[in-house]
Protein backbone atom coordinates (compact mmCIF):
# COMPACT_ATOMS: atom_id res chain seq x y z
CA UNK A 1 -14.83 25.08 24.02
CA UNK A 2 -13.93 27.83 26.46
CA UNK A 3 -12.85 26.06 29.98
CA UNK A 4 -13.36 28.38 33.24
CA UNK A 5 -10.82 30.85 32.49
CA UNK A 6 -12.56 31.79 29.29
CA UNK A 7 -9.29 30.84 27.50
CA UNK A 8 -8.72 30.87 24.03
CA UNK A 9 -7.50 27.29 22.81
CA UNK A 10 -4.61 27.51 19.66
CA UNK A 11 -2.55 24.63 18.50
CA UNK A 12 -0.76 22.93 15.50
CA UNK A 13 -2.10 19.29 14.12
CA UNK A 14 0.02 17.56 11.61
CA UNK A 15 -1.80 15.46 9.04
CA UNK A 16 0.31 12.22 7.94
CA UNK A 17 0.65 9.01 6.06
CA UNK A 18 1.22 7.41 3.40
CA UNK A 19 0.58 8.76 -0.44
CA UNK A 20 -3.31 8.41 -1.39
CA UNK A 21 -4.74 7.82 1.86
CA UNK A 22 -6.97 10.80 2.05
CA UNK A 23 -5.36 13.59 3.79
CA UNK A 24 -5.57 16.71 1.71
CA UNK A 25 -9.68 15.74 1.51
CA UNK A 26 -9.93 15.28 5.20
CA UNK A 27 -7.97 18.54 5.58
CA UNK A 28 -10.34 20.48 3.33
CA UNK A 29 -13.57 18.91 5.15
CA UNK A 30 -12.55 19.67 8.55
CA UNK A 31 -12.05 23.17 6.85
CA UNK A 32 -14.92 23.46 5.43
CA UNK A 33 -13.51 24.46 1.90
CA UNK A 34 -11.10 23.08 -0.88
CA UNK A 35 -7.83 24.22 0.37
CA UNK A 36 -5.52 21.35 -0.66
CA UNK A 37 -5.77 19.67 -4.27
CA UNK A 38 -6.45 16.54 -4.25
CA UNK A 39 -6.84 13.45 -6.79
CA UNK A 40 -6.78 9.65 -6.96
CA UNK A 41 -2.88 9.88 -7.90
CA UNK A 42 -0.45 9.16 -5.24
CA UNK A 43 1.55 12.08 -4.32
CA UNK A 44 -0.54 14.40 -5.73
CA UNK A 45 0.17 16.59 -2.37
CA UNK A 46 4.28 18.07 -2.41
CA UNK A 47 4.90 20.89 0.14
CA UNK A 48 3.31 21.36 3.41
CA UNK A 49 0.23 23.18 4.15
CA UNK A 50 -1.36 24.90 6.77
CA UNK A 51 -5.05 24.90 6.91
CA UNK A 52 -6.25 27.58 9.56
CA UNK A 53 -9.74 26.81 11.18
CA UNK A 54 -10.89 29.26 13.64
CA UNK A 55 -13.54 29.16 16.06
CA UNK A 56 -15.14 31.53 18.89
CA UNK A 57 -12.76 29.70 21.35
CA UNK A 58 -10.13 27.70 19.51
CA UNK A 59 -8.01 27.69 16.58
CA UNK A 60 -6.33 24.48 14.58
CA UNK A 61 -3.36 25.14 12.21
CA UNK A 62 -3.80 21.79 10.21
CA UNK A 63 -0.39 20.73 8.19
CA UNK A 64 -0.84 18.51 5.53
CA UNK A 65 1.69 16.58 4.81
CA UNK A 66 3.14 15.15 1.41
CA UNK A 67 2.42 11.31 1.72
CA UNK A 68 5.79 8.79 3.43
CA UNK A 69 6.92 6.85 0.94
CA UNK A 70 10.51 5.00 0.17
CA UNK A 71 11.83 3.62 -2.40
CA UNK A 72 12.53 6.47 -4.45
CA UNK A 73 15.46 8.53 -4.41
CA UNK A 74 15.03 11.61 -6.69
CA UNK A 75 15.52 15.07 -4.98
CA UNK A 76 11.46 15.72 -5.28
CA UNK A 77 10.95 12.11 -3.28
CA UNK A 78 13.80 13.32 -0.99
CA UNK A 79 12.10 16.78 -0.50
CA UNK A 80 8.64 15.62 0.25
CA UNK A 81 9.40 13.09 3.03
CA UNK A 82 11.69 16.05 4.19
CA UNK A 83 8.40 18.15 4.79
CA UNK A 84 5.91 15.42 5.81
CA UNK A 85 8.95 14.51 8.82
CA UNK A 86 9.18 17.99 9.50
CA UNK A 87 5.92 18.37 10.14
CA UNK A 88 5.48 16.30 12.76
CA UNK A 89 7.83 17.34 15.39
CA UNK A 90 6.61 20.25 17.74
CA UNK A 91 3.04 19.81 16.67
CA UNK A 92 0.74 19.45 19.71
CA UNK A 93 -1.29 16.54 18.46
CA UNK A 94 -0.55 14.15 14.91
CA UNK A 95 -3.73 12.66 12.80
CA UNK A 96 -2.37 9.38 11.08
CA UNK A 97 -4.40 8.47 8.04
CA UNK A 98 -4.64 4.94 6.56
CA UNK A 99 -7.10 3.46 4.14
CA UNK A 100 -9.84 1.37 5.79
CA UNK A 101 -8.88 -2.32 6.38
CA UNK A 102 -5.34 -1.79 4.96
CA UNK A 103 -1.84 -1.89 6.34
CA UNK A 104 0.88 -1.68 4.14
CA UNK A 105 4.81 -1.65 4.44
CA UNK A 106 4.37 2.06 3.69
CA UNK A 107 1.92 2.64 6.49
CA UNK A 108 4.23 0.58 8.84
CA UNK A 109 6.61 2.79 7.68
CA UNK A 110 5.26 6.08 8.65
CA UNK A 111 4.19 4.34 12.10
CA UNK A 112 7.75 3.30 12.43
CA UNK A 113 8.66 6.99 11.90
CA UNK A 114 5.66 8.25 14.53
CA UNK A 115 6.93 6.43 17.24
CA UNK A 116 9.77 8.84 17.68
CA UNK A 117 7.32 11.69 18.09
CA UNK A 118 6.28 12.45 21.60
CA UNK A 119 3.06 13.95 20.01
CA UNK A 120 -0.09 12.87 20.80
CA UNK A 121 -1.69 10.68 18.07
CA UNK A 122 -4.99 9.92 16.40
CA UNK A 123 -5.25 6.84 14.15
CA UNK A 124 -7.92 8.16 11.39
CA UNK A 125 -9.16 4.83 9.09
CA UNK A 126 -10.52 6.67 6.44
CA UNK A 127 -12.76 6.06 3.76
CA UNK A 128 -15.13 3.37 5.72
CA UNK A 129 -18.21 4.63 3.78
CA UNK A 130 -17.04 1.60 0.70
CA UNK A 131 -16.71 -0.99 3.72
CA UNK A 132 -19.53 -3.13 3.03
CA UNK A 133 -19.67 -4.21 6.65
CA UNK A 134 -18.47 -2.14 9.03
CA UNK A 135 -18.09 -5.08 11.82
CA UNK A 136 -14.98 -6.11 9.86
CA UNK A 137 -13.33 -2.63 11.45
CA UNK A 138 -13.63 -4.50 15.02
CA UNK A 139 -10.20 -6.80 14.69
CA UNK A 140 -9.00 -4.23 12.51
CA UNK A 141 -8.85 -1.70 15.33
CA UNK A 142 -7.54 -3.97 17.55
CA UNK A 143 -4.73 -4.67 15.61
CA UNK A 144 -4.00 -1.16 15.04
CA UNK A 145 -4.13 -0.59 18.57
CA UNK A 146 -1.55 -3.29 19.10
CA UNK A 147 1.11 -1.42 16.61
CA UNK A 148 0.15 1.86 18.46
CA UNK A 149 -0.90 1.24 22.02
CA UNK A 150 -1.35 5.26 22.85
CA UNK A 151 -3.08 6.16 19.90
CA UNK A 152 -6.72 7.19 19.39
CA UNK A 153 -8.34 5.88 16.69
CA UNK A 154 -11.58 7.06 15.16
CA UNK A 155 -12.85 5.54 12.18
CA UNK A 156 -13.89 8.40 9.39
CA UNK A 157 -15.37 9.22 6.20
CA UNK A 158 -13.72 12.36 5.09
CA UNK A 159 -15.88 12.44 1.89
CA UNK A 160 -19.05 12.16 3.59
CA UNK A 161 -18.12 13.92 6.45
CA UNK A 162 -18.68 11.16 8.23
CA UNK A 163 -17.47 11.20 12.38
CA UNK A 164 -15.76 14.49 11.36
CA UNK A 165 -16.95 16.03 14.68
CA UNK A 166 -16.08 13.30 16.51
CA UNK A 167 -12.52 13.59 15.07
CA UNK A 168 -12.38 17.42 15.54
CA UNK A 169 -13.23 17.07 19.46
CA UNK A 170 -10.48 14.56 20.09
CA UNK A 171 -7.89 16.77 18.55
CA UNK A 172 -9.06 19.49 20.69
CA UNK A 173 -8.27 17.97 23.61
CA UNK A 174 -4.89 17.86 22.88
CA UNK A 175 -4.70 21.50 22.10
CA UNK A 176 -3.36 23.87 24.68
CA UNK A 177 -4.44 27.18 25.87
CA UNK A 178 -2.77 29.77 23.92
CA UNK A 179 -4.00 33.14 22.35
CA UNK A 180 -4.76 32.68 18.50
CA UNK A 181 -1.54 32.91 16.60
CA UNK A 182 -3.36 33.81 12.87
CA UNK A 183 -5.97 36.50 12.07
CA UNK A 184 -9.60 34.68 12.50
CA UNK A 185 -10.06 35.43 8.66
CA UNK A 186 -7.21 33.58 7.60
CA UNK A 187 -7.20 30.38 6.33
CA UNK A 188 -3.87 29.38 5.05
CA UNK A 189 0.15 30.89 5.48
CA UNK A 190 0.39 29.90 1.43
CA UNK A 191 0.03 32.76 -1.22
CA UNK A 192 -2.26 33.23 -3.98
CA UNK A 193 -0.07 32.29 -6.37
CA UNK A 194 0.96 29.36 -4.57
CA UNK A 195 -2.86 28.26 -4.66
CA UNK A 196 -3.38 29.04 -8.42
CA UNK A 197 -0.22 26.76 -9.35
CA UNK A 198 -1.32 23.80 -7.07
CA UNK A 199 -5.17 24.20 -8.38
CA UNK A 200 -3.35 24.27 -12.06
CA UNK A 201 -1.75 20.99 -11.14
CA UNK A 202 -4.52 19.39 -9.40
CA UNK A 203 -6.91 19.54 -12.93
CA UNK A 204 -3.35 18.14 -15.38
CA UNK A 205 -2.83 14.70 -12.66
CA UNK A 206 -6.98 14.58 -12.42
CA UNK A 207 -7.24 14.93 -15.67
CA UNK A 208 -4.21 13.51 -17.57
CA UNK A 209 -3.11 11.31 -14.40
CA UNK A 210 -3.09 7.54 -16.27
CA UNK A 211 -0.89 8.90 -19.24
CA UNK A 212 1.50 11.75 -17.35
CA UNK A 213 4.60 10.80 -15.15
CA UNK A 214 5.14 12.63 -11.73
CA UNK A 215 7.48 15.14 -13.66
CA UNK A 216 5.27 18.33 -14.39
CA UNK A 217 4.92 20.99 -12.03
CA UNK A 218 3.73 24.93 -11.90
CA UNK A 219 4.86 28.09 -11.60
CA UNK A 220 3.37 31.40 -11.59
CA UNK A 221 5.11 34.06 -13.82
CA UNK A 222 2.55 36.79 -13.70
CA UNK A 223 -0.03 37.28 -11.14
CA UNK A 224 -1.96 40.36 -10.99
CA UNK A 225 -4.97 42.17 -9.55
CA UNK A 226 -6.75 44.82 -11.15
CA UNK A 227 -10.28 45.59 -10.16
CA UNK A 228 -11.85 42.67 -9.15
CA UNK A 229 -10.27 40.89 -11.97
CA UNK A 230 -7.21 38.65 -11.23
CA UNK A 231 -4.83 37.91 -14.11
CA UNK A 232 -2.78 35.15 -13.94
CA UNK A 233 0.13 33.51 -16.51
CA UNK A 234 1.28 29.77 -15.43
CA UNK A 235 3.92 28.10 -17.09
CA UNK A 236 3.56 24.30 -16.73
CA UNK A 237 7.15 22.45 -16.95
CA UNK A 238 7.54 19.12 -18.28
CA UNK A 239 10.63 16.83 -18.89
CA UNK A 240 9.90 15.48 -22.39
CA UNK A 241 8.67 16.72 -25.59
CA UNK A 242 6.51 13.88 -25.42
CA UNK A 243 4.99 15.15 -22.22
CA UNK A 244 4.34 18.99 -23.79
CA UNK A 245 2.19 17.19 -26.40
CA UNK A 246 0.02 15.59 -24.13
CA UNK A 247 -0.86 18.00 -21.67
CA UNK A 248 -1.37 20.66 -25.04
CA UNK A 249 -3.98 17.41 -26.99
CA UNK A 250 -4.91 17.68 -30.45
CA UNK A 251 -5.66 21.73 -31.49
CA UNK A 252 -5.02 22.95 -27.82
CA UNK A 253 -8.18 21.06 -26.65
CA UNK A 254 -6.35 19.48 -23.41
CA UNK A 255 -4.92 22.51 -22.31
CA UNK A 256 -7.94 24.50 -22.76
CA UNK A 257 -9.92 22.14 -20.58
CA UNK A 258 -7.41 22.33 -17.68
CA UNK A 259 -7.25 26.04 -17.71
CA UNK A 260 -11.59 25.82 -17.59
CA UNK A 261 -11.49 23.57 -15.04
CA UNK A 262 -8.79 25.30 -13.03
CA UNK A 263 -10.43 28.77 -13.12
CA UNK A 264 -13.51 28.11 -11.99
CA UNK A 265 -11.65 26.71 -8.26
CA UNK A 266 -9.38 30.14 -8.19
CA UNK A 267 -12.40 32.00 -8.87
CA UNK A 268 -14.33 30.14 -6.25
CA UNK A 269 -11.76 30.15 -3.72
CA UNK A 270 -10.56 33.65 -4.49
CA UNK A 271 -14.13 35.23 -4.93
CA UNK A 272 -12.89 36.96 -7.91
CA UNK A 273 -13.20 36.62 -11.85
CA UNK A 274 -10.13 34.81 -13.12
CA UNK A 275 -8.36 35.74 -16.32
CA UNK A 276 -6.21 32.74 -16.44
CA UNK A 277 -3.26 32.12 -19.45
CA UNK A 278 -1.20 28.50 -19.54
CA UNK A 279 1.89 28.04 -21.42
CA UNK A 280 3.89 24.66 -21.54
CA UNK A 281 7.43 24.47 -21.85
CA UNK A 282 10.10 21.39 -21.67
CA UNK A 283 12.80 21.96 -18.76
CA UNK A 284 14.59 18.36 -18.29
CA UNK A 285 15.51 17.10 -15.08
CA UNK A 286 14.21 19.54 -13.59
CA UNK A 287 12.76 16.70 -10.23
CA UNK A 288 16.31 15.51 -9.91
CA UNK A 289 17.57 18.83 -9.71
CA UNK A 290 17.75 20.57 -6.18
CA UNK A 291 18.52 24.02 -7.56
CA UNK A 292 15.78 23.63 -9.70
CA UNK A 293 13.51 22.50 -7.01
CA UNK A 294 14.38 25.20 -5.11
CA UNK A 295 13.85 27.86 -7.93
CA UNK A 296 10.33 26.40 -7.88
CA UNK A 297 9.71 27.06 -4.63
CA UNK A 298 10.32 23.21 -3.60
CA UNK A 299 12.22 24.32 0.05
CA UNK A 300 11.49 23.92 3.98
């Protein structure tokens, strides 16, 4: 979208709401690839993320957030609505997701928590390809634009890519000239290994999410590249005993799956051939533990 001057467009759009509402997907569709990891779990998202999409004339620097929520008071709860605020101040335009006809205490929450921002903002209502009529979005948008009177709203379908253009244009206009602050080839400011422990974690909650608690996460002892081979060891930390045994399943079987399933994503997004290992190991209280948290790479 180059305006008379021929000037490059570059600008940062945070991605908010509450858990499960769709944000990671919608970040990885306007991206065109899987960036974020998503699943049907709440929460599933925990540190910020910049997606990078770059264009002839303009570049977005999409943060996704962890979701708002309340009501819990461990140090990982604490850190995660520390990120999602943080993300929204300074950010030249703000993309509020919430779940078709639904509005919650949390999402009144996290509109309560917009309305300091000076930001521009985009109501998103996700997911409208399972409304089975969508002339019940009518009064719904009305009311939304009654809590929000300056925002935008655009109703979505971020798995079927549905008004994704539509969505993209808006937050353009909102973005300000500015020369492009990434190399066009990059996509994301996270690491390789930080990707390779989040795709880890995305197949154990996908895969294990009805039986496992939110107390496992991933870290990356080992991560090399030789050739066109990458080798990579990830420990997965649990809290329990009782937690190691699930996530291992009868002969190994479990963990064997989630290593499958999580190679083939690293090998897809890293256009390599993956030599992945997985170990599990018990660290308690490791969530309620900021120094552990921060070990792990939980920080701002």
């Amino acid at each position: 979208m180059l305006d008379e001057d021929n000037q490059q467009l570059c600008g940062y759009v945070a991605i908010v709401g509450r858990p499960n509402v769709g944000k990671s997907t919608l970040l990885n569709h306007l991206l065109g690839l899987k960036l974020s990891i998503t699943s049907r779990k709440p929460q599933t998202t925990r540190h910020n993320v910049l997606g990078i999409k770059t264009a002839d004339d303009y570049q977005l620097i999409f943060v996704d957030t962890p979701g708002i929520h309340s009501g819990q008071d461990k140090a990982i709860n604490r850190y995660m609505n520390k990120a999602a605020e943080t993300a929204i101040r300074d950010v030249d335009a703000i993309v509020f997701v919430v779940d078709r006809l639904l509005w919650t205490e949390a999402d009144q929450s996290v509109a309560e928590r917009l309305r300091a921002s000076a930001s521009p903002l985009i109501i998103a209502i996700n997911k409208i390809d399972r409304l089975e009529d969508t002339a019940e979005l009518l009064p719904h948008i009305e009311y939304l634009q009654g809590v929000m009177p300056d925002a935008e709203i655009i109703p979505v379908s971020a798995l079927q890519k549905k008004n994704l253009d539509m969505l993209e244009n808006q937050i353009i206009e909102h973005i300000p000239q500015s020369g492009f602050l990434f190399p066009e080839e990059q996509i994301t400011d996270r690491s390789e290994r930080f990707l390779a422990a989040e795709l880890v974690r995305e197949k154990i909650t996908r895969q294990l999410g009805a039986e496992l608690p939110y107390q496992i996460t991933v870290e990356i002892e080992a991560f090399e590249i030789k050739g066109h081979i990458r080798h990579i060891n990830a420990l997965i930390l649990v809290e329990r005993e009782g937690q190691k045994k699930i996530i291992i399943g009868e002969k190994g079987q479990r963990l064997k799956s989630i290593g499958q399933a999580a190679r083939i994503d690293m090998e897809r997004l890293f256009d390599s051939k993956v030599m992945l290992t997985l170990w599990v190991k018990v660290r308690s209280g490791w969530s309620d533990d900021e120094r552990a948290l921060r070990s792990l790479g939980y920080q701002d």
